[in-house]
N, C-alpha and C. Protein backbone atom coordinates (compact mmCIF):
# COMPACT_ATOMS: atom_id res chain seq x y z
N UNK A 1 -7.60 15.32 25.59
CA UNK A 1 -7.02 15.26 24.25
C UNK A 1 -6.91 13.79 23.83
N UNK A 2 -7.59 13.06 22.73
CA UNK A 2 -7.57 12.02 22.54
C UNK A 2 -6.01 11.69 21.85
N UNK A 3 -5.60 10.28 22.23
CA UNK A 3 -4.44 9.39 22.32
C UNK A 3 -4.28 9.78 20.71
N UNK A 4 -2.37 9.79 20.52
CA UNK A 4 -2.51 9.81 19.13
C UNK A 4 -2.38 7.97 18.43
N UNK A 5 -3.19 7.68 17.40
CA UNK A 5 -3.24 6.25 16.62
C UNK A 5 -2.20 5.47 16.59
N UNK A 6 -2.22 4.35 16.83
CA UNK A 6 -0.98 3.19 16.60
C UNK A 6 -1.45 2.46 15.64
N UNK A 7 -0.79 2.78 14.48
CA UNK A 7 -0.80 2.09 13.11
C UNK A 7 0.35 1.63 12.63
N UNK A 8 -0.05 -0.44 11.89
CA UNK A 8 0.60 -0.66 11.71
C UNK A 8 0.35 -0.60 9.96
N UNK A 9 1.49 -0.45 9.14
CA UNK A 9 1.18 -0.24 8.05
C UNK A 9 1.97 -1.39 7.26
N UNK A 10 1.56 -1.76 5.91
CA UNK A 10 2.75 -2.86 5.42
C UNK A 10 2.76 -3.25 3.72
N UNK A 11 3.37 -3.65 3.06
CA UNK A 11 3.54 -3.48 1.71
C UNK A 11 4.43 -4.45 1.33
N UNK A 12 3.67 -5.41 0.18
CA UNK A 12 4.15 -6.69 -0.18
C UNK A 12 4.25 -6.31 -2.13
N UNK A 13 3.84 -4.91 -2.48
CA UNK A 13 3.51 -5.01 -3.68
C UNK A 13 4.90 -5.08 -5.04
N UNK A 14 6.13 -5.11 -4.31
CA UNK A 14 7.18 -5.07 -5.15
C UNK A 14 8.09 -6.29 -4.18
N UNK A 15 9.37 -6.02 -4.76
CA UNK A 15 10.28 -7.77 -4.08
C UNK A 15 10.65 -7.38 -2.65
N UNK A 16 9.48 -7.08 -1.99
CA UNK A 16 10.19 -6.77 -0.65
C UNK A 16 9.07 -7.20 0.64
N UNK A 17 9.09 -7.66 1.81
CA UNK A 17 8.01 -7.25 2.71
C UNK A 17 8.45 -5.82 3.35
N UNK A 18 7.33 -4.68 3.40
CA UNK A 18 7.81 -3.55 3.84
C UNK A 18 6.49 -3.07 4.50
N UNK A 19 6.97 -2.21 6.36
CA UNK A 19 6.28 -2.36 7.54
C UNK A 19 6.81 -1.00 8.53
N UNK A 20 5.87 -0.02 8.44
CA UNK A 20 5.94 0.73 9.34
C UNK A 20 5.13 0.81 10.28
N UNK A 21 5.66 1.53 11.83
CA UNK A 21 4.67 1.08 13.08
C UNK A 21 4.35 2.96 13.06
N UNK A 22 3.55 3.10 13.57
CA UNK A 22 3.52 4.81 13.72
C UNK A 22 2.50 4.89 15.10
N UNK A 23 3.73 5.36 15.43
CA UNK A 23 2.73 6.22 16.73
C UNK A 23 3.36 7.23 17.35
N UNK A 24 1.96 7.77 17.23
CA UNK A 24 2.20 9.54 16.78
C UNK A 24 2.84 10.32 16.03
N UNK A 25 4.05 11.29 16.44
CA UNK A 25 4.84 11.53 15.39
C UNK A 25 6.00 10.50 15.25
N UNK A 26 6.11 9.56 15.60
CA UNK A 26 7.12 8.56 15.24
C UNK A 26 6.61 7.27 14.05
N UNK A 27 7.94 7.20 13.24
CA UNK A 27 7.24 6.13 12.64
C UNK A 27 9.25 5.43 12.40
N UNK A 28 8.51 4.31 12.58
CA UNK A 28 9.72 2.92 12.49
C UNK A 28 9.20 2.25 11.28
N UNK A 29 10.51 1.76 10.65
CA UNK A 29 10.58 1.07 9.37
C UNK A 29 11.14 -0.18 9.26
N UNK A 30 10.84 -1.07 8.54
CA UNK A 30 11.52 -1.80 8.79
C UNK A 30 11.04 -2.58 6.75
N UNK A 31 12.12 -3.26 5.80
CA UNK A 31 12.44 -3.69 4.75
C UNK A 31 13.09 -4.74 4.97
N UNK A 32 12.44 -5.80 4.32
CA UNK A 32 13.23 -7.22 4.01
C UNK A 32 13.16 -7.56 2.66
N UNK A 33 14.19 -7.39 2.27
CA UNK A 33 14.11 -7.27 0.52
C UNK A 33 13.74 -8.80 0.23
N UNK A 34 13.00 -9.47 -1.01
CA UNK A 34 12.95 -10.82 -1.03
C UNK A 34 12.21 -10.87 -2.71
N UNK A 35 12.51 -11.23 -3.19
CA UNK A 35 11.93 -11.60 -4.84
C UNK A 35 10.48 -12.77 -3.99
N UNK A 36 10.57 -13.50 -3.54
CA UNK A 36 9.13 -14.45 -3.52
C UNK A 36 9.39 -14.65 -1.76
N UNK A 37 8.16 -15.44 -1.73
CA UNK A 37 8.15 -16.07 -0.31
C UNK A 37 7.68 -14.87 0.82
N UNK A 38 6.97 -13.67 0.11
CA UNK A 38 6.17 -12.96 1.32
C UNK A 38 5.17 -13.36 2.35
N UNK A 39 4.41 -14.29 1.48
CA UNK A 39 3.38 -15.21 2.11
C UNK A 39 3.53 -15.22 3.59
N UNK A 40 4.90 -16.34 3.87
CA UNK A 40 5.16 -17.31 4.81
C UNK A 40 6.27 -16.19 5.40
N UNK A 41 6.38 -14.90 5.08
CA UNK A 41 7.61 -14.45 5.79
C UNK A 41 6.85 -12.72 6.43
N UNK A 42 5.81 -12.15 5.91
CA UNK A 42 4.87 -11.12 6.58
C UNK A 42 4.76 -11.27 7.91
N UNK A 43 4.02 -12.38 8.44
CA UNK A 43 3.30 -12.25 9.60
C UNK A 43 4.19 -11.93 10.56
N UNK A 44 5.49 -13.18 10.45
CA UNK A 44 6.44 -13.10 11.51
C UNK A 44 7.14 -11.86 11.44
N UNK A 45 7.52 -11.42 10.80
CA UNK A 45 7.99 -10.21 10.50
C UNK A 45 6.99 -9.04 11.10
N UNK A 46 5.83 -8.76 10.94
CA UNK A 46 5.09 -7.69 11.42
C UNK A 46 4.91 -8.31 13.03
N UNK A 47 4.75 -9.48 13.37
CA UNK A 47 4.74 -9.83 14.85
C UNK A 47 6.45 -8.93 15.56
N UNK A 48 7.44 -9.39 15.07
CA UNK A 48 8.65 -8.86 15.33
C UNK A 48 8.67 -7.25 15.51
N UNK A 49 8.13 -6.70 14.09
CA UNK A 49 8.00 -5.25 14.50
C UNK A 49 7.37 -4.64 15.79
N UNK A 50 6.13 -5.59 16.04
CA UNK A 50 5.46 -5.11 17.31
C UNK A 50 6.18 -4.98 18.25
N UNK A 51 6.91 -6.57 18.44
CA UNK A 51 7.56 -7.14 19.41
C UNK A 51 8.64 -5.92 20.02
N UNK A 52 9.57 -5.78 18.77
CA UNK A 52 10.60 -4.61 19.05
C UNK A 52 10.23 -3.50 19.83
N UNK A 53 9.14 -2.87 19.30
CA UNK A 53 8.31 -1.36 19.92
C UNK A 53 7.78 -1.64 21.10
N UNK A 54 7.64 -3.01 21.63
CA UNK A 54 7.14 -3.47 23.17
C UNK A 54 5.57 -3.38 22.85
N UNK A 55 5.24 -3.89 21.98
CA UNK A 55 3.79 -3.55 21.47
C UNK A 55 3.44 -5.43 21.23
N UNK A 56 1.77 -5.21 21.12
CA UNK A 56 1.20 -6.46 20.64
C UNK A 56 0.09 -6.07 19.64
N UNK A 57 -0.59 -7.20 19.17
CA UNK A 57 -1.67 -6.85 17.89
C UNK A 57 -3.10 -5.42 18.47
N UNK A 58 -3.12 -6.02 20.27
CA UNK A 58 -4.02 -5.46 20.71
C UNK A 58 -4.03 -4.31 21.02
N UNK A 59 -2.38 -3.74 20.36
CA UNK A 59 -2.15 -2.07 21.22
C UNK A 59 -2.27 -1.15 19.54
N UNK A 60 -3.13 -1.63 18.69
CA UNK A 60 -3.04 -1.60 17.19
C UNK A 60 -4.96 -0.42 17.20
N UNK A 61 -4.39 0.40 16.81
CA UNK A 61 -6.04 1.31 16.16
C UNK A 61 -6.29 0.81 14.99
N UNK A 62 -5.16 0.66 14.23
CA UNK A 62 -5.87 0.67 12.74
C UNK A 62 -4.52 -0.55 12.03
N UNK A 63 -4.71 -0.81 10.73
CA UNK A 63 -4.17 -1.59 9.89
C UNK A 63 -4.20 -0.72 8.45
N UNK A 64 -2.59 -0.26 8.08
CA UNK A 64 -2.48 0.16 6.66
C UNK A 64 -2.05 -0.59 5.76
N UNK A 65 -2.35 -0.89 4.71
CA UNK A 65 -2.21 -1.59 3.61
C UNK A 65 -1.97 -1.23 2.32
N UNK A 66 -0.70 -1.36 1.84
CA UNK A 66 -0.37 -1.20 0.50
C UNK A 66 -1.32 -1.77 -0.64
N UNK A 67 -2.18 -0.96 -1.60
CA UNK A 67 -2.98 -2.25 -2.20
C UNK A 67 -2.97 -1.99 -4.04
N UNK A 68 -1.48 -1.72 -4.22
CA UNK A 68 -0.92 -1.57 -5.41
C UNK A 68 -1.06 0.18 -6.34
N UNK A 69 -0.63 -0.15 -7.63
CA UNK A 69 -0.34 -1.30 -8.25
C UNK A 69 0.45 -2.22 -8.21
N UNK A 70 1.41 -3.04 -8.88
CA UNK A 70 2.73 -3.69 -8.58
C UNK A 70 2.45 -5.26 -8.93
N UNK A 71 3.31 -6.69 -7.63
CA UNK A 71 2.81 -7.44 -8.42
C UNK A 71 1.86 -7.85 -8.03
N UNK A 72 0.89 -8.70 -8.45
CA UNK A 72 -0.08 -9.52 -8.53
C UNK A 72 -0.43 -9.96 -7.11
N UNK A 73 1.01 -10.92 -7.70
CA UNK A 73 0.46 -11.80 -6.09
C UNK A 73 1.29 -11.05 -4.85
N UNK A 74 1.89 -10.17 -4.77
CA UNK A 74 2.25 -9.44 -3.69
C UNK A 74 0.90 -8.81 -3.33
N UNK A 75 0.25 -8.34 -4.08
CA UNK A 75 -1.02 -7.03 -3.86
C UNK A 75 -1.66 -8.11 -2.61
N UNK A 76 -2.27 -9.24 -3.55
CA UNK A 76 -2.96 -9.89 -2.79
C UNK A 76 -2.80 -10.69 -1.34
N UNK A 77 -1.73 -11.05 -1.28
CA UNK A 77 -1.13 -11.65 0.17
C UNK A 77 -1.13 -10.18 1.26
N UNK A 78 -0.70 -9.07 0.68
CA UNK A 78 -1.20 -7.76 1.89
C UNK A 78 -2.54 -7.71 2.22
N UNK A 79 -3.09 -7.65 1.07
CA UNK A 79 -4.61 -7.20 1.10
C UNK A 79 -5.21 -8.22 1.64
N UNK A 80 -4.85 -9.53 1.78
CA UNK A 80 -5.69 -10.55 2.47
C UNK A 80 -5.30 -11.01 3.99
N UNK A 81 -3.78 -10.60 4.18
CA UNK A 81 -3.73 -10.13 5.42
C UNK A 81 -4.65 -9.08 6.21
N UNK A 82 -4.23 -7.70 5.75
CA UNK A 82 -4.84 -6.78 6.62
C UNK A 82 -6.34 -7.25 6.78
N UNK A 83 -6.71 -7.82 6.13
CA UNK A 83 -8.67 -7.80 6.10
C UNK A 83 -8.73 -8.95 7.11
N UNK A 84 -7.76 -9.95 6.80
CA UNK A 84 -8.30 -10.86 8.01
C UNK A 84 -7.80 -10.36 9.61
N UNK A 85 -6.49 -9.47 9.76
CA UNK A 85 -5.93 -8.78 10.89
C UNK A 85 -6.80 -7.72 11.14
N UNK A 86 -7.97 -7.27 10.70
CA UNK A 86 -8.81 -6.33 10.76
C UNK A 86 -10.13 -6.98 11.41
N UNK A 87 -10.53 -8.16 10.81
CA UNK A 87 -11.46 -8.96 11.54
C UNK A 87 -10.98 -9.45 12.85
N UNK A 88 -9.87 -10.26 13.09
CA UNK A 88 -9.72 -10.59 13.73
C UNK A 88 -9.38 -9.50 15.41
N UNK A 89 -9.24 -7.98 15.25
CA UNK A 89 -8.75 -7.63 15.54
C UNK A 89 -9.96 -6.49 15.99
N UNK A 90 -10.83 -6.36 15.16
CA UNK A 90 -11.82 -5.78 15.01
C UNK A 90 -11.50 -3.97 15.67
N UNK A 91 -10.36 -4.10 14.65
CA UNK A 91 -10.12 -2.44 14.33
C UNK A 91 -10.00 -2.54 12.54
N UNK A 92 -10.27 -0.90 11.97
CA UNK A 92 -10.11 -1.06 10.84
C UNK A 92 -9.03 -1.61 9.65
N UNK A 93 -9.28 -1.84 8.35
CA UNK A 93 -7.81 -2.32 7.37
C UNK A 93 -8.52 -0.98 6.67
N UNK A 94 -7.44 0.19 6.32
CA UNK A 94 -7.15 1.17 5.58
C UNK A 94 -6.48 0.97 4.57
N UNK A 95 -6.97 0.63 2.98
CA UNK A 95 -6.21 0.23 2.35
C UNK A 95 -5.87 1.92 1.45
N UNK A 96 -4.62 1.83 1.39
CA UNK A 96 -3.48 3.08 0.87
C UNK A 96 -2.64 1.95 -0.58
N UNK A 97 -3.29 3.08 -1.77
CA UNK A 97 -2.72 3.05 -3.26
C UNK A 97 -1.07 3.32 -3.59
N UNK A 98 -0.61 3.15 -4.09
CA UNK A 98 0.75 3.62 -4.71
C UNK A 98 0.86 5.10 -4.98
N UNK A 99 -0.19 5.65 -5.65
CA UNK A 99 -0.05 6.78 -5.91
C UNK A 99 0.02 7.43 -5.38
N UNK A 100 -1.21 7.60 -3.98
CA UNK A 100 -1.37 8.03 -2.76
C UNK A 100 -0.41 7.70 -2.18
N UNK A 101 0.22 7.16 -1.76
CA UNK A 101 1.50 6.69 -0.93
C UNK A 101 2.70 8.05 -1.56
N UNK A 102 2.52 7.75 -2.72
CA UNK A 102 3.78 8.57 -3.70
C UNK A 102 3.81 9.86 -3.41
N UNK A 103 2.48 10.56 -4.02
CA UNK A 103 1.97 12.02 -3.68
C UNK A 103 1.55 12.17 -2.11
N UNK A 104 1.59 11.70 -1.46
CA UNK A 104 1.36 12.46 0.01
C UNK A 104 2.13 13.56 0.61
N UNK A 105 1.30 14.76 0.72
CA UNK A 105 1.83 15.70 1.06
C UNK A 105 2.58 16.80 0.21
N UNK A 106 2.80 16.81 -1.03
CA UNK A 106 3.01 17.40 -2.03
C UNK A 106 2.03 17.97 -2.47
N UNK A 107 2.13 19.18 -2.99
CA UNK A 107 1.47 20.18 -3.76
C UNK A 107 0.93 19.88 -5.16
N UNK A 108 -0.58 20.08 -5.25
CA UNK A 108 -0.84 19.81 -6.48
C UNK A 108 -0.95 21.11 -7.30
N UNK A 109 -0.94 20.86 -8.73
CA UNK A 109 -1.46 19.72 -9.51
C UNK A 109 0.73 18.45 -9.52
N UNK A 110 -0.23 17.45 -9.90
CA UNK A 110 1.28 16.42 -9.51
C UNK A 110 1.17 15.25 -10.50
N UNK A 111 2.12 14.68 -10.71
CA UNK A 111 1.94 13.10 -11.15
C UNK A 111 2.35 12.49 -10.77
N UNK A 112 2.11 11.52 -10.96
CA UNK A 112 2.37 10.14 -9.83
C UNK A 112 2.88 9.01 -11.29
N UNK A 113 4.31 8.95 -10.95
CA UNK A 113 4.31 7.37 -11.33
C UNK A 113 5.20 6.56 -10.91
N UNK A 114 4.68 5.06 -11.59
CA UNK A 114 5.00 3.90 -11.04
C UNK A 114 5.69 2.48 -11.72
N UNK A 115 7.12 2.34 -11.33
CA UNK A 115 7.27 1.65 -12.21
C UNK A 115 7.00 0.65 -13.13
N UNK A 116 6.32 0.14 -14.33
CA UNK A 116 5.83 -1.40 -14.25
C UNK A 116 7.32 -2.02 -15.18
N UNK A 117 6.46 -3.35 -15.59
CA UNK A 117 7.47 -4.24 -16.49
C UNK A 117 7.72 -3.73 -18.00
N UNK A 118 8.79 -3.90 -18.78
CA UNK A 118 8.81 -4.02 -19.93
C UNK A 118 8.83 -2.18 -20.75
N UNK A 119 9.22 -1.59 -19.77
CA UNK A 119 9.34 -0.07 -20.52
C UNK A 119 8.58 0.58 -19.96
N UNK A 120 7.31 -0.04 -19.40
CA UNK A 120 6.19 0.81 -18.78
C UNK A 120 6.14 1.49 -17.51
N UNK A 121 5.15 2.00 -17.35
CA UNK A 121 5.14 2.51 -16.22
C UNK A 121 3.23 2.87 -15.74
N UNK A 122 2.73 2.76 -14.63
CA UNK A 122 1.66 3.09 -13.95
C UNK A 122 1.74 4.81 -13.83
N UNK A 123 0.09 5.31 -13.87
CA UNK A 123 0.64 6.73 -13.85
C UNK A 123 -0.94 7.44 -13.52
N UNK A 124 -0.58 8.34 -12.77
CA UNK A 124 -2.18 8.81 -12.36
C UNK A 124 -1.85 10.79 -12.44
N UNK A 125 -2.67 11.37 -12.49
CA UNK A 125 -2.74 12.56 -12.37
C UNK A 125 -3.21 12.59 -11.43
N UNK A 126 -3.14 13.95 -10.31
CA UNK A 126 -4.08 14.29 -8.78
C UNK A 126 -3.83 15.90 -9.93
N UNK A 127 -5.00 16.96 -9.31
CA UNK A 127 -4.82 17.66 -9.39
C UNK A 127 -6.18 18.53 -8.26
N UNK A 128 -6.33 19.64 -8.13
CA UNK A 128 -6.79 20.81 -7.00
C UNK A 128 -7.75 19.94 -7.09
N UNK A 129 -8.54 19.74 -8.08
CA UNK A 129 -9.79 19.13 -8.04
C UNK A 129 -10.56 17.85 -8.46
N UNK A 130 -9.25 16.64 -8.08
CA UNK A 130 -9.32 16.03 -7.60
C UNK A 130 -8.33 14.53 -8.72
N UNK A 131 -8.65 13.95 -8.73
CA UNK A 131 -7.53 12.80 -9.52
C UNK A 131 -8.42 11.76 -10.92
N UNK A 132 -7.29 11.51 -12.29
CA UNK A 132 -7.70 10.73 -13.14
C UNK A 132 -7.55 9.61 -12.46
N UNK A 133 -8.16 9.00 -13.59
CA UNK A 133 -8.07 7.54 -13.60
C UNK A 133 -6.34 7.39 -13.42
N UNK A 134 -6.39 6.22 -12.94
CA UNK A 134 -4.64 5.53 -13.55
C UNK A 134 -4.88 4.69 -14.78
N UNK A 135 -3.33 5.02 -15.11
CA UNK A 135 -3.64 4.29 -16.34
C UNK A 135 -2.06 3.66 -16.85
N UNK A 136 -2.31 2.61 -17.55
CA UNK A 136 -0.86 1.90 -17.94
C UNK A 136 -0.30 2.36 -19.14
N UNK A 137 1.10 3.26 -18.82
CA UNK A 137 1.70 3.54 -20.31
C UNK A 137 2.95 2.85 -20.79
N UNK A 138 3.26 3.27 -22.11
CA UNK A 138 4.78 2.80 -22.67
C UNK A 138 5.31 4.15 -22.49
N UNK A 139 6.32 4.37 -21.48
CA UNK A 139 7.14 5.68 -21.32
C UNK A 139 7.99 6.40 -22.21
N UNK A 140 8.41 4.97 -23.60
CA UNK A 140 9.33 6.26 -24.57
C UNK A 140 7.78 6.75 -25.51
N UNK A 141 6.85 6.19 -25.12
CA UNK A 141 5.81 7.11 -26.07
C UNK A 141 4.54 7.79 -25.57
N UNK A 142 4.49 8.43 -24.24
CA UNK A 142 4.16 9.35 -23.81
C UNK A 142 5.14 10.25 -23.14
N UNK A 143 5.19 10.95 -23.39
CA UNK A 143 5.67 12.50 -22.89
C UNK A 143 4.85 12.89 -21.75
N UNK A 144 5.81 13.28 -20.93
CA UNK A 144 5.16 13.55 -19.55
C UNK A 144 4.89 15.20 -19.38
N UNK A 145 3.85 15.73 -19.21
CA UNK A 145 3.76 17.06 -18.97
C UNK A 145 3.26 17.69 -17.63
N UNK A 146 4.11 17.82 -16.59
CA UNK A 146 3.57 18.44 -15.64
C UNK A 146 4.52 17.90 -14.95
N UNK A 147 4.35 18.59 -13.52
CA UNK A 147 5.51 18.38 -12.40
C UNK A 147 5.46 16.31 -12.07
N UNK A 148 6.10 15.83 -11.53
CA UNK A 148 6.13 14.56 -11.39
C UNK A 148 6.90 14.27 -9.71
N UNK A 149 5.88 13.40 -9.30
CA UNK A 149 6.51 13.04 -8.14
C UNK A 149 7.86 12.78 -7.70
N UNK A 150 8.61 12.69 -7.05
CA UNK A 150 9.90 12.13 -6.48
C UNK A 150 9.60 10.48 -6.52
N UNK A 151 10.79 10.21 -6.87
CA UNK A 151 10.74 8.53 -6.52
C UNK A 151 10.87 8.38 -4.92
N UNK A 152 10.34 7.50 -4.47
CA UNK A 152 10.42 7.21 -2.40
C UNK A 152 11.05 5.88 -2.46
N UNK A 153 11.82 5.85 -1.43
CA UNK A 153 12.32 4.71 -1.22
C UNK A 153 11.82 3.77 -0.73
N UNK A 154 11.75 2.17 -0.69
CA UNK A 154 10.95 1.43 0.16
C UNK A 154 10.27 1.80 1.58
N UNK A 155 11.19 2.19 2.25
CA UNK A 155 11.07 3.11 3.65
C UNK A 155 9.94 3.96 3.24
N UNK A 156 10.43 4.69 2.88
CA UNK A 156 9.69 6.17 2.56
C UNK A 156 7.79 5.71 2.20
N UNK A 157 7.98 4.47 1.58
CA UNK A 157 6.80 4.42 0.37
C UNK A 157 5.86 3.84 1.60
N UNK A 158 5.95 2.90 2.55
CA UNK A 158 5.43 2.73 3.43
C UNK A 158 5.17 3.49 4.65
N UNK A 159 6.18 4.72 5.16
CA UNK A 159 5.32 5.15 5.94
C UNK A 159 4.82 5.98 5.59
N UNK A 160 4.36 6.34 4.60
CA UNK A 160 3.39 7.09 3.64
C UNK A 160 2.13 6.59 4.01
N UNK A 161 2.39 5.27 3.44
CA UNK A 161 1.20 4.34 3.73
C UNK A 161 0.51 4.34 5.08
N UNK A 162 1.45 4.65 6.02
CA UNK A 162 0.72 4.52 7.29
C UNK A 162 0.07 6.27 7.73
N UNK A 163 0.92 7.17 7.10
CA UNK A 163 0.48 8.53 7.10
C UNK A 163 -0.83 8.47 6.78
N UNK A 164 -0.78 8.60 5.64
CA UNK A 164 -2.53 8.52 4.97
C UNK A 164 -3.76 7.55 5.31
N UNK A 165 -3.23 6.24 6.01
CA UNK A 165 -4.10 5.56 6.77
C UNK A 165 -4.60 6.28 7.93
N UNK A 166 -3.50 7.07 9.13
CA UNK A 166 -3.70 7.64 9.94
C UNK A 166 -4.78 8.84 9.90
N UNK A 167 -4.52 9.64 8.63
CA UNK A 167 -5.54 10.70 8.09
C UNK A 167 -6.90 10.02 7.73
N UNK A 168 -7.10 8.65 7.76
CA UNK A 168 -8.62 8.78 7.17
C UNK A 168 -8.99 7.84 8.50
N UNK A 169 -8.44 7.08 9.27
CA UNK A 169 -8.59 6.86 10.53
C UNK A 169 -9.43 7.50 11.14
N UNK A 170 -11.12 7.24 10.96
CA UNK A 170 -12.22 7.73 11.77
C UNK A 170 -13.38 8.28 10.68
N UNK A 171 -12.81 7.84 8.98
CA UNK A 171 -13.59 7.82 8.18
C UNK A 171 -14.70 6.51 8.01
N UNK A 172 -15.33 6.79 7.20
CA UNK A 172 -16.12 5.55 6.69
C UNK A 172 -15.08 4.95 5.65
N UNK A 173 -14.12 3.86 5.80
CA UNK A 173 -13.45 3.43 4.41
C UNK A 173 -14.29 2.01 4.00
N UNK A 174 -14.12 1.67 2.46
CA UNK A 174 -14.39 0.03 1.62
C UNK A 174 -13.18 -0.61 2.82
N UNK A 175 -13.85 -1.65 2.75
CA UNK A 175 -12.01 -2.82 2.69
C UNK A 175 -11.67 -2.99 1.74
N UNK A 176 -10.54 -3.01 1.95
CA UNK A 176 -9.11 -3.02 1.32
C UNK A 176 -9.23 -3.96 0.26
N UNK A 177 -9.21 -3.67 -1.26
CA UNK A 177 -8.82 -4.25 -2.38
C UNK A 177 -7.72 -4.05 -3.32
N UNK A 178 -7.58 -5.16 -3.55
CA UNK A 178 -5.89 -4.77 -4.82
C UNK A 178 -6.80 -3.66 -5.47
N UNK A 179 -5.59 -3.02 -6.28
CA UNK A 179 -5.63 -1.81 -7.78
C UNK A 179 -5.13 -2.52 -8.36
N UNK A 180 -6.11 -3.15 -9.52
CA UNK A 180 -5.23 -3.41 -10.89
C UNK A 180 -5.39 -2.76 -11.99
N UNK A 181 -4.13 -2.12 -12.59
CA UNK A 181 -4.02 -1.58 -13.23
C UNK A 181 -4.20 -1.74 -14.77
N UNK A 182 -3.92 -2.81 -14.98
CA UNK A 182 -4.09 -3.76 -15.86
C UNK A 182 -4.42 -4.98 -16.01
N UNK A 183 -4.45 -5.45 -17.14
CA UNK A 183 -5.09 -7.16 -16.92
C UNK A 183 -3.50 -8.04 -16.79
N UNK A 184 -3.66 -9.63 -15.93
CA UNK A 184 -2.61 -10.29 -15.56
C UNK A 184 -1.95 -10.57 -17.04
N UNK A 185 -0.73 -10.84 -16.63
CA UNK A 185 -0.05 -11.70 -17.51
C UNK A 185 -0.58 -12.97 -18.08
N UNK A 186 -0.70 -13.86 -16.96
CA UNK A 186 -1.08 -15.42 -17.05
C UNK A 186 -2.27 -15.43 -17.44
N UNK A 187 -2.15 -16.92 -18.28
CA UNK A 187 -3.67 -17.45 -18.92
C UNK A 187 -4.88 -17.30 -18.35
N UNK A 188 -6.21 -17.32 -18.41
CA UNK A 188 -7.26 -17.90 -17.41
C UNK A 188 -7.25 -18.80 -17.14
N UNK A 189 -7.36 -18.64 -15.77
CA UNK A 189 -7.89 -20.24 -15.16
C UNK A 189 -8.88 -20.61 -15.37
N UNK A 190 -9.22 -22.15 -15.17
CA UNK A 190 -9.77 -23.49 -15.98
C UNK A 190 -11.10 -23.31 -15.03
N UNK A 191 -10.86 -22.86 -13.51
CA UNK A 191 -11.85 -22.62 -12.51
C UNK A 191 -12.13 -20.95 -12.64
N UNK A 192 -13.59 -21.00 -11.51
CA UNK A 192 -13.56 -19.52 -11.29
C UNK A 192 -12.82 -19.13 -11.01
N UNK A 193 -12.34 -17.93 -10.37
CA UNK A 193 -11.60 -17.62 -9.60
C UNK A 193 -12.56 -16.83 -8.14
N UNK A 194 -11.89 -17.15 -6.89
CA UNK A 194 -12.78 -17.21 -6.05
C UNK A 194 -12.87 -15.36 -5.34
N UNK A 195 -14.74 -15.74 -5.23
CA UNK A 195 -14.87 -14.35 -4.91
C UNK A 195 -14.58 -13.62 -3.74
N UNK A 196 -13.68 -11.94 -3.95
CA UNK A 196 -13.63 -11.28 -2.69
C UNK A 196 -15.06 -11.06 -1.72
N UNK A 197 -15.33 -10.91 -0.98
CA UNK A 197 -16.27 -10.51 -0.03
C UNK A 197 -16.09 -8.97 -0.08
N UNK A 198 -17.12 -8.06 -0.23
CA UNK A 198 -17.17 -6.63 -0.36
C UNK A 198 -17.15 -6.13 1.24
């Protein structure tokens, strides 16, 4: 009977670093709430999680990754972690959506949404046969019709993340790219901006 997966999963996309370890039916959580400074405060933090479980990078099958929507530069500091902890490591980065994270395991047809800035909100349909686009709304002027997800708690929203990594664990997946949902806030920059590697 093959070993069940040790996945570490993790999520920078709102004011928090957030990190579940899963193996097998267990999964550990761990939330460090923080408005900025995920950058420089992830690694040590996911080293610690290992540390705790008596684990190291090398006792790792896979890498889950939160890869939005949410903010910007949170998306990207996960997503450029796991891909380089995936090379380096040379097990897969499973990158896991918001929505997917949200709806896991719930009955369709469903909706999924997500908070954004300024009234709005991120919002996707799944249904039997299969899911819209997402798309960015103003919430007092769409009307929501159909059942709607539960809100998840930080906890919750990540080991989701590592759930659904675990389920495609032995698929063919892309690496891991942000979801943007929309276009940034901020101006263009004066430079390119530099390209992901597919």
């Amino acid at each position: 009977m093959p070993k069940s997966p040790t996945i570490l999963a993790f999520d920078t996309s709102a004011a928090h670093c957030a990190a579940a370890l899963l193996q097998g039916d267990t999964i550990t959580t761990r939330i460090d709430e923080m408005a900025k400074g995920q950058a420089e405060h992830l690694m040590p933090m996911l080293t610690e999680v290992l540390s705790d479980a008596g684990l190291t990078w090398s006792d790792l099958d896979a890498i889950g990754v939160g890869t939005g929507p949410g903010n910007f530069t949170g998306i990207r500091i996960s997503v450029s972690a796991a891909r380089g902890l995936a090379l380096g490591l040379s097990i897969p980065a499973i990158g896991v959506n918001g929505f997917e994270a949200l709806t896991h395991g719930l009955p369709l047809p469903i909706i999924a949404l997500i908070d954004a800035p300024r009234g709005s909100a991120y919002l996707q349909h799944f249904t039997v046969d299969g899911q819209q686009a997402p798309e960015m709304i103003v919430v007092a002027d769409h009307p929501i019709d159909g059942p709607i997800a539960p809100v998840l708690s930080a906890a919750d929203h990540v080991a989701n993340i590592a759930r659904v990594a675990a389920q495609r664990l032995g698929q063919t997946q892309p690496r891991p790219a942000p979801l943007y949902v929309r276009a940034a806030d901020a101006a263009p920059p004066r430079d390119p901006a530099p390209v992901i590697l597919p």
